[in-house]
N, C-alpha and C. Protein backbone atom coordinates (compact mmCIF):
# COMPACT_ATOMS: atom_id res chain seq x y z
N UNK A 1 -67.99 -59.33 -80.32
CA UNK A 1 -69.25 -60.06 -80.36
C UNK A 1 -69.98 -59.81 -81.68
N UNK A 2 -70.02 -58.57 -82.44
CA UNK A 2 -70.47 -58.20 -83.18
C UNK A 2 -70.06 -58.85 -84.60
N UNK A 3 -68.70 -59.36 -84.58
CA UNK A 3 -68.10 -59.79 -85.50
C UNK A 3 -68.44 -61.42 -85.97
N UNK A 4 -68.78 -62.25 -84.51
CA UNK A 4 -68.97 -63.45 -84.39
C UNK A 4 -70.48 -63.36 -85.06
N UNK A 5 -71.34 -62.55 -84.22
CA UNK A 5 -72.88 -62.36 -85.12
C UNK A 5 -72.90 -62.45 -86.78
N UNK A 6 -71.68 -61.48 -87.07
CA UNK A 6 -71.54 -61.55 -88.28
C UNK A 6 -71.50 -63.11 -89.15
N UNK A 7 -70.22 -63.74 -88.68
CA UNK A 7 -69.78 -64.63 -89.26
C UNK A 7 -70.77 -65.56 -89.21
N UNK A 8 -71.57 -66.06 -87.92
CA UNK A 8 -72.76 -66.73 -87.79
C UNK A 8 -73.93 -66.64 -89.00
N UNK A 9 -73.94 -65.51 -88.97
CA UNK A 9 -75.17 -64.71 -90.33
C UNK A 9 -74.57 -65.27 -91.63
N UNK A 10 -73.55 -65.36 -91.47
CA UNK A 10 -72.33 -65.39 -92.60
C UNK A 10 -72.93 -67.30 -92.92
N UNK A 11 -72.64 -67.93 -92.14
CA UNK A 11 -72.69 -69.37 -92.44
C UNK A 11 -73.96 -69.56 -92.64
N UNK A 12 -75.28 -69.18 -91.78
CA UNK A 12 -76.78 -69.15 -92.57
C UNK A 12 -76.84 -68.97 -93.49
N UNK A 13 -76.62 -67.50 -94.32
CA UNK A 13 -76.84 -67.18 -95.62
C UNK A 13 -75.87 -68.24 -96.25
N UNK A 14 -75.04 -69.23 -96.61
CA UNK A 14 -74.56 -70.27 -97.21
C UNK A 14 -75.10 -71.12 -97.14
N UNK A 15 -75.37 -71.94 -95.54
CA UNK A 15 -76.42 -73.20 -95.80
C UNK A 15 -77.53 -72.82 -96.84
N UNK A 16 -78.40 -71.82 -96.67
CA UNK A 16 -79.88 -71.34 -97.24
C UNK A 16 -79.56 -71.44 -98.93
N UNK A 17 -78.10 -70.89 -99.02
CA UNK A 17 -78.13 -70.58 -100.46
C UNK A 17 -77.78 -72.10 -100.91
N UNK A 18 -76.78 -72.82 -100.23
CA UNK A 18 -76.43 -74.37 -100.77
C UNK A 18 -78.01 -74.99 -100.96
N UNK A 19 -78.89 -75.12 -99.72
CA UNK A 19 -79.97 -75.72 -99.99
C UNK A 19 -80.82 -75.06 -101.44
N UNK A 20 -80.54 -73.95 -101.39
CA UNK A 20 -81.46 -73.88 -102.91
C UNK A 20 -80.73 -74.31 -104.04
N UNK A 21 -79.45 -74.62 -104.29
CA UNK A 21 -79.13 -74.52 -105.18
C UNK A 21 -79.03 -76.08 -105.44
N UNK A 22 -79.17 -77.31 -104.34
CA UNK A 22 -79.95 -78.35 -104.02
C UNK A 22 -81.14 -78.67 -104.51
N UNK A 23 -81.76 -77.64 -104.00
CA UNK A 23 -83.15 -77.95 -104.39
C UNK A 23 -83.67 -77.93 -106.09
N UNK A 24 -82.75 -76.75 -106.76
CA UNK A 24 -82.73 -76.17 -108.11
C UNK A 24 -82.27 -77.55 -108.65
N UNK A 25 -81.18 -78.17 -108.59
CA UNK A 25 -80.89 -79.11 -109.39
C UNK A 25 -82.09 -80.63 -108.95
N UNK A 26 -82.71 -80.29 -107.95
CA UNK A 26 -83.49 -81.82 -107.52
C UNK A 26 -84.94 -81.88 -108.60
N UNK A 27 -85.50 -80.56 -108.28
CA UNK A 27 -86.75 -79.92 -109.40
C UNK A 27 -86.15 -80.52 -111.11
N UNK A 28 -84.85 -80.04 -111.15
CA UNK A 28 -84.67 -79.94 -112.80
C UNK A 28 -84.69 -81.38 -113.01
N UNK A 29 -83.85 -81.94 -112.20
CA UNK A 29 -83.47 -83.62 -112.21
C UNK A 29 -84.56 -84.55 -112.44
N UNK A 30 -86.06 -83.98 -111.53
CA UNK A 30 -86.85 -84.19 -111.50
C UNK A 30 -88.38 -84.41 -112.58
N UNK A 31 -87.84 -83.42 -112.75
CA UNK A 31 -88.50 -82.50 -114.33
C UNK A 31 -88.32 -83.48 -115.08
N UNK A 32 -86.98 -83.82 -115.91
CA UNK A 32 -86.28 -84.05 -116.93
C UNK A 32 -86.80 -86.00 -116.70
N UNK A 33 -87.04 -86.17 -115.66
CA UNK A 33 -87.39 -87.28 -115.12
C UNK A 33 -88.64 -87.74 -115.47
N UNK A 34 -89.65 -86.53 -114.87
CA UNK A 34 -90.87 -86.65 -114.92
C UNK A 34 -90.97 -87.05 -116.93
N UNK A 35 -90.39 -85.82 -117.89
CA UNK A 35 -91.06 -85.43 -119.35
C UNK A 35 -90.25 -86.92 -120.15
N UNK A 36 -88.98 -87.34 -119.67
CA UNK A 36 -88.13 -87.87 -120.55
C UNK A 36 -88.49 -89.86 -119.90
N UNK A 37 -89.55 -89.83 -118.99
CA UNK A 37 -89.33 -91.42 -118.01
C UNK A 37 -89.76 -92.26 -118.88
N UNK A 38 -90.67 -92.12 -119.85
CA UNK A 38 -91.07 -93.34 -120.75
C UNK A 38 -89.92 -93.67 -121.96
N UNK A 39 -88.97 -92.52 -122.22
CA UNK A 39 -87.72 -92.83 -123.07
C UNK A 39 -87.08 -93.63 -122.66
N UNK A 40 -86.76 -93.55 -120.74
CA UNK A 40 -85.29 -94.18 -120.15
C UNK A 40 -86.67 -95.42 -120.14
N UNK A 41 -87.80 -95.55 -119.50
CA UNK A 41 -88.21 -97.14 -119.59
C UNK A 41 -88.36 -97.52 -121.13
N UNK A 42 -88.15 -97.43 -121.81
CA UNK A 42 -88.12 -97.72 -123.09
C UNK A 42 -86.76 -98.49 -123.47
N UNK A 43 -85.74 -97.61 -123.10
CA UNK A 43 -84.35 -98.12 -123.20
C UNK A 43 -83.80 -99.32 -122.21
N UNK A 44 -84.38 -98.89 -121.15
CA UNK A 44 -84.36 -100.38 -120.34
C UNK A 44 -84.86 -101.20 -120.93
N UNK A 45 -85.82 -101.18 -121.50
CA UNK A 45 -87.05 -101.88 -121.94
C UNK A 45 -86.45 -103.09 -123.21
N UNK A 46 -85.64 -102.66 -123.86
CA UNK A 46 -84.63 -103.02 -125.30
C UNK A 46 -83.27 -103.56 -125.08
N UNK A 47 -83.15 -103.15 -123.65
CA UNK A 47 -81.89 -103.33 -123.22
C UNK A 47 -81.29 -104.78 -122.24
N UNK A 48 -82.82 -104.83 -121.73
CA UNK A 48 -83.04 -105.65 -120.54
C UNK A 48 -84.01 -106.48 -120.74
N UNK A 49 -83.53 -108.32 -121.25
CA UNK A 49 -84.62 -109.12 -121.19
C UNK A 49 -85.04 -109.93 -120.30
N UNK A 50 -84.61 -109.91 -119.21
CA UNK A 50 -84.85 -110.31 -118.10
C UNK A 50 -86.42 -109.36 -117.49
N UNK A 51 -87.44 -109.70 -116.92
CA UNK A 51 -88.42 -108.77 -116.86
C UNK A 51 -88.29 -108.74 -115.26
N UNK A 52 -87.69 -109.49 -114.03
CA UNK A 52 -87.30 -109.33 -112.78
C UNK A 52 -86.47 -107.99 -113.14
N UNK A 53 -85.29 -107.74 -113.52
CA UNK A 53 -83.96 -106.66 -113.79
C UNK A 53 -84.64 -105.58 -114.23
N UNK A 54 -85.88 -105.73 -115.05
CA UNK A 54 -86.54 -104.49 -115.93
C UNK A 54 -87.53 -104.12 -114.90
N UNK A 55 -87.80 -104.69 -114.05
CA UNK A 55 -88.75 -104.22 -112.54
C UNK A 55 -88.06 -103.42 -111.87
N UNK A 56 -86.78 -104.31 -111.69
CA UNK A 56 -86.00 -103.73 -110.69
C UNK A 56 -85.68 -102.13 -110.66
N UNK A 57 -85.02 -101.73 -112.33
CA UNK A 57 -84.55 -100.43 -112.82
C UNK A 57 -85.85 -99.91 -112.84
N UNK A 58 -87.20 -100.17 -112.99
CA UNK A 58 -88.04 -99.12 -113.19
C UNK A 58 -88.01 -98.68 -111.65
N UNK A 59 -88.32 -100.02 -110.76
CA UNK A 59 -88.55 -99.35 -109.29
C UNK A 59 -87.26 -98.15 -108.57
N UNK A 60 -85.72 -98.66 -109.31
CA UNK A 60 -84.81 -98.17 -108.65
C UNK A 60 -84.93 -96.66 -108.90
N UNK A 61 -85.34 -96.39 -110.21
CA UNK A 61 -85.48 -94.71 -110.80
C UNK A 61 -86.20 -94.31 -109.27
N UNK A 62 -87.44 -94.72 -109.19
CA UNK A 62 -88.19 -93.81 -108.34
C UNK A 62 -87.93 -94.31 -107.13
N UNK A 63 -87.63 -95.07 -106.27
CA UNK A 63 -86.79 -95.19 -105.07
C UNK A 63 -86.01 -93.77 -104.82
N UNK A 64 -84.79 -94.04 -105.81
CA UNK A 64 -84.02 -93.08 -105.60
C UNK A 64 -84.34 -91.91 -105.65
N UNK A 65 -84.90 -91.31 -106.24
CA UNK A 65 -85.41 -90.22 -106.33
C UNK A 65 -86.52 -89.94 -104.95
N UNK A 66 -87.44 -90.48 -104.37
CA UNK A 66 -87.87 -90.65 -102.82
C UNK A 66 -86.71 -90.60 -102.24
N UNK A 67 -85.85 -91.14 -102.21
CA UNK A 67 -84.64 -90.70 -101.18
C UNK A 67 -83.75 -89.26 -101.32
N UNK A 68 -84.07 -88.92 -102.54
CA UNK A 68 -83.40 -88.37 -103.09
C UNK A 68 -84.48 -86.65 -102.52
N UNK A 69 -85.47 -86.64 -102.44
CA UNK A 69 -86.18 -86.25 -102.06
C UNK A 69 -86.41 -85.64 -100.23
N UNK A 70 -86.11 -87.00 -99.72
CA UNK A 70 -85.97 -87.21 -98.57
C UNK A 70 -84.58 -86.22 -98.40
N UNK A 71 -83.59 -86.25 -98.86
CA UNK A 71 -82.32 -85.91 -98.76
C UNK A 71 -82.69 -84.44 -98.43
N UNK A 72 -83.00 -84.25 -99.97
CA UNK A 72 -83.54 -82.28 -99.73
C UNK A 72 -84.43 -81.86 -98.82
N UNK A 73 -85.44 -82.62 -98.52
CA UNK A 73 -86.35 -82.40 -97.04
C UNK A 73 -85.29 -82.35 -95.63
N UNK A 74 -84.32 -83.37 -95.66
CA UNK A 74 -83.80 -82.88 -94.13
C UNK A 74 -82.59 -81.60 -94.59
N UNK A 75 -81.80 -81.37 -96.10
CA UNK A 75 -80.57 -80.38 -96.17
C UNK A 75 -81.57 -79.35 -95.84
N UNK A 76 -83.17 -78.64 -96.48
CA UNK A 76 -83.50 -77.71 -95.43
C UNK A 76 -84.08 -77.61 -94.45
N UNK A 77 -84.43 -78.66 -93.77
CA UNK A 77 -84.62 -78.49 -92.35
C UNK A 77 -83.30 -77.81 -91.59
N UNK A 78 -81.76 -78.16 -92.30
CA UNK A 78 -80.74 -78.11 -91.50
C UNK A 78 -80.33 -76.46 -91.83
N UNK A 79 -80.88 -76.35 -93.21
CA UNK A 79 -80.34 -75.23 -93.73
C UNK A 79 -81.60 -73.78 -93.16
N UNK A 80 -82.42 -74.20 -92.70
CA UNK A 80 -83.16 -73.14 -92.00
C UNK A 80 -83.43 -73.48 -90.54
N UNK A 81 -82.36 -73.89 -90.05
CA UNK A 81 -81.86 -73.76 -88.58
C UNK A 81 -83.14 -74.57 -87.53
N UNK A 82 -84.19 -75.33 -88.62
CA UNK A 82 -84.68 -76.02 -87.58
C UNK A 82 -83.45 -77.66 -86.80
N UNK A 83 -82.40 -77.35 -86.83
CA UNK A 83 -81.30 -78.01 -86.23
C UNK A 83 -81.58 -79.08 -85.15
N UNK A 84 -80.97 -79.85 -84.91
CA UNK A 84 -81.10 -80.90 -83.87
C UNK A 84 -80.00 -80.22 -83.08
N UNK A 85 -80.54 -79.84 -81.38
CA UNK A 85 -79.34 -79.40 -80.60
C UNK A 85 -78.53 -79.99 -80.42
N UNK A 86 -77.94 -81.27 -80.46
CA UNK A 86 -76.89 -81.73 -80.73
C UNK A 86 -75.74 -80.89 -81.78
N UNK A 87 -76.37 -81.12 -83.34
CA UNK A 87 -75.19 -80.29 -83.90
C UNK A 87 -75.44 -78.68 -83.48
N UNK A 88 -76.46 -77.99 -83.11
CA UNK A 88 -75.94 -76.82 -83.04
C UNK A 88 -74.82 -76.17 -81.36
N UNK A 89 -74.97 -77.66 -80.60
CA UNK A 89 -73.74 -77.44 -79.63
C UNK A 89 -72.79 -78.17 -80.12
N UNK A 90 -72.68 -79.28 -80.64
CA UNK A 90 -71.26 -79.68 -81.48
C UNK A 90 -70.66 -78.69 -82.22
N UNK A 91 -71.45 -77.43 -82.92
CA UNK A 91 -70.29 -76.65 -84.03
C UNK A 91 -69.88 -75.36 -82.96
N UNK A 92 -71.08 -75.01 -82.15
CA UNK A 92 -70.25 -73.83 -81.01
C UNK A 92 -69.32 -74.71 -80.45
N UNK A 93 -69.10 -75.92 -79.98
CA UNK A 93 -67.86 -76.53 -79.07
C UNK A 93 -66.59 -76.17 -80.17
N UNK A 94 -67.15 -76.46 -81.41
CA UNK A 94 -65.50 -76.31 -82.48
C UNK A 94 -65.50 -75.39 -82.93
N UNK A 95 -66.14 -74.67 -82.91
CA UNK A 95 -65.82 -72.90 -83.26
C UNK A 95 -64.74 -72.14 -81.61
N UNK A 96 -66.04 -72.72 -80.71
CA UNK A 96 -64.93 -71.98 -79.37
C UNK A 96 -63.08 -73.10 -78.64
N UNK A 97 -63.39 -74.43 -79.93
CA UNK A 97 -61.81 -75.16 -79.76
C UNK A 97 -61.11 -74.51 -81.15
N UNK A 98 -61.25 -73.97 -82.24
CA UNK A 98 -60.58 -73.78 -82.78
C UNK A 98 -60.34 -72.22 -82.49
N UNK A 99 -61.21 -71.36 -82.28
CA UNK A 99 -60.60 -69.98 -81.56
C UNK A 99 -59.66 -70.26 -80.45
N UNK A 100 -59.61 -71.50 -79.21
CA UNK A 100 -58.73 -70.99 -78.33
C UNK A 100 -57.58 -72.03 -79.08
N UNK A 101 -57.14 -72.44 -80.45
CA UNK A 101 -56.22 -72.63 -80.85
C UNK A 101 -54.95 -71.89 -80.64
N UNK A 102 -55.51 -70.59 -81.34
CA UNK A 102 -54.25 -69.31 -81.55
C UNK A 102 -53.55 -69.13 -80.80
């Protein structure tokens, strides 16, 4: 039993660490977004004479990034075990089908 505790502890400390290291690249992505956004609308801007297409790419930057956002809001909800009981009895069902594999 002690061992399973382990391994359990074992897969938390990974989600927690994946989500930060998620989160680290969403901030920087973000950042680089925030200091550098009037360059990339600029380049659209030269690139794109259509002014519907040059709407479009300004709106799509920050869309995505709201989703993108959204994304990292539910990886740590999942990654600090506020879980939907569904998956946390879906992964005990395949943890206790792949133990009675052997």
């Amino acid at each position: 039993m002690e061992v399973n505790n382990y391994i359990q502890a074992e897969k938390r400390v990974k989600r927690i660490k994946s989500f930060y290291n998620h989160l680290q690249v969403f901030v920087i992505m973000m950042l680089v977004l925030l200091f550098f956004s009037n360059t990339i609308f600029n380049f659209f801007e030269t690139h794109i004479q259509n002014t519907g297409s040059l709407n479009w790419a300004k709106a799509n930057i920050w869309v995505n990034s709201l989703l993108w956002a959204i994304g990292v809001l539910v990886h740590g909800i999942y990654a600090f075990k506020y879980k939907i009981t569904f998956l946390n009895s879906w992964e005990q069902k395949k943890v206790n089908e792949f133990m009675n594999e052997k």
